[in-house]
Protein backbone atom coordinates (compact mmCIF):
# COMPACT_ATOMS: atom_id res chain seq x y z
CA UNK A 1 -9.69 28.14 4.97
CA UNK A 2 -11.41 29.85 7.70
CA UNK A 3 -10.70 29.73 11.30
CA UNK A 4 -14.50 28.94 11.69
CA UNK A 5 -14.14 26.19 8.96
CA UNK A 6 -10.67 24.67 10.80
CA UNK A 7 -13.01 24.42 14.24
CA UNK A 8 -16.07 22.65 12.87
CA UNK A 9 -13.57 20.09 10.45
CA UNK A 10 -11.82 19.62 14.40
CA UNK A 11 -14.92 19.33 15.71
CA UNK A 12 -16.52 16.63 13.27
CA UNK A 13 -13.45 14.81 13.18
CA UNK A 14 -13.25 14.71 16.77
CA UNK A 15 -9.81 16.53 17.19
CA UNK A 16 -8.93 18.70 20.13
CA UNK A 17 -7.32 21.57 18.46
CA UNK A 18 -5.88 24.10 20.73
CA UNK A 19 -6.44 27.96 20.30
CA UNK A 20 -2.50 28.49 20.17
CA UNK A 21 -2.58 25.82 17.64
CA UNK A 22 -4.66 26.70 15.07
CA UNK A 23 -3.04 29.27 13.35
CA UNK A 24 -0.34 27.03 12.62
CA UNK A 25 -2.38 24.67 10.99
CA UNK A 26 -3.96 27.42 8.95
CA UNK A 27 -1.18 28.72 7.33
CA UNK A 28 -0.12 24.93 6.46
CA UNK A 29 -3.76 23.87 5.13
CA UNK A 30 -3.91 27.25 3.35
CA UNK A 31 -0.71 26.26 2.27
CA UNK A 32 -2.16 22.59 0.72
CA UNK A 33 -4.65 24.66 -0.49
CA UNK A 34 -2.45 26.50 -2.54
CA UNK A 35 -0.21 23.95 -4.15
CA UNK A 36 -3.28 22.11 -5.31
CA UNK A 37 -4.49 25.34 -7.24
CA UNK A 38 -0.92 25.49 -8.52
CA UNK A 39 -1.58 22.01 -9.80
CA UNK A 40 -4.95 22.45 -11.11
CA UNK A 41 -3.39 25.24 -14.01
CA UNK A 42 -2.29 23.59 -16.56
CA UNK A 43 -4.64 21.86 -19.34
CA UNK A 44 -3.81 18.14 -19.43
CA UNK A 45 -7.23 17.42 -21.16
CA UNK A 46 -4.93 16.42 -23.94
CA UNK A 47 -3.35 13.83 -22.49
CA UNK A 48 -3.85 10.27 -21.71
CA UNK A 49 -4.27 8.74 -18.19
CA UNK A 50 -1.29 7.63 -16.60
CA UNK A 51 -1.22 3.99 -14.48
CA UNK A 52 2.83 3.80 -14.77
CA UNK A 53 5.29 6.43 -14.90
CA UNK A 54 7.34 3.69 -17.03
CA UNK A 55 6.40 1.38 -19.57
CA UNK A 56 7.61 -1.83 -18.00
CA UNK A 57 5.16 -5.20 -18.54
CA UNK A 58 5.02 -8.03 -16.67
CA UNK A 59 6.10 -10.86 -18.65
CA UNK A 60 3.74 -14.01 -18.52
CA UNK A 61 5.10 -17.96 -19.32
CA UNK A 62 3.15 -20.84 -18.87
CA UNK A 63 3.19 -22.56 -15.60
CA UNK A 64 5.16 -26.01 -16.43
CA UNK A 65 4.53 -28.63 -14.25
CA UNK A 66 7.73 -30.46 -14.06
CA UNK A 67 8.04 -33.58 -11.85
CA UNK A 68 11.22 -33.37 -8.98
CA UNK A 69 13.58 -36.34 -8.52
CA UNK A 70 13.25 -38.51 -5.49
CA UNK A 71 16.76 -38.02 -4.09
CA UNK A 72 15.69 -33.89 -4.50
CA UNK A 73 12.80 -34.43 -2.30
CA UNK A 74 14.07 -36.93 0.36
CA UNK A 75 16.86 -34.36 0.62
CA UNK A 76 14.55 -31.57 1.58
CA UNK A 77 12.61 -33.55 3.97
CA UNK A 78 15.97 -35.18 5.69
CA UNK A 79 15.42 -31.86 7.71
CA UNK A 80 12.27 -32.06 8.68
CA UNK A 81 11.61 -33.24 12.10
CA UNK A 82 8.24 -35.13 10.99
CA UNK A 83 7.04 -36.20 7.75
CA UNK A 84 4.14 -37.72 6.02
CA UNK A 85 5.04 -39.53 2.65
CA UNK A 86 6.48 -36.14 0.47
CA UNK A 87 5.46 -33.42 2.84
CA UNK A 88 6.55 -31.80 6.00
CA UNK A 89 4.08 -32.68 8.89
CA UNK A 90 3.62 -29.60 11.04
CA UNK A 91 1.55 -29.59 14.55
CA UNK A 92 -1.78 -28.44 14.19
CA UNK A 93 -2.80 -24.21 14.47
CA UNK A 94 -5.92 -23.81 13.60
CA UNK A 95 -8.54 -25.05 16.65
């Protein structure tokens, strides 16, 4: 990259970029620059697209609907400092 090119990507990204500055950043963006033609060598046309670096799966069930035991639920609600039938009652938050 340029120093003419590092001013007017400053300048349309709105960055103040001072003069003692910008040599630093041009070694490190011509640095960038380099690694990604480092990475751009080899042939991987060949190869399949990655998503994963492992194999793993999720494993899916069924969801089972199983029914809890009174003495279960009035145990949960005991703590509660309001409750409606089987649920916690809560104060209002939304206006």
């Amino acid at each position: 990259m340029l120093k003419e090119e590092l001013e007017t990507t400053a300048f349309l990204a709105r960055i103040d970029v001072k003069e003692d500055e910008k040599e630093k950043y041009l070694a490190d963006i011509n640095g960038m620059f380099d690694y990604i033609e480092i990475l751009q060598e080899p042939d991987v046309t060949e190869l399949n697209p990655t998503t994963h670096v492992t194999e793993l799966r999720n494993v899916w069930r069924e969801d089972i609907v199983k029914s809890c035991p009174r003495e279960v639920i009035d145990q949960m609600l005991n703590g509660s400092p309001l409750r409606e039938g089987t649920f916690y009652k809560i104060q209002k938050v939304i206006v």
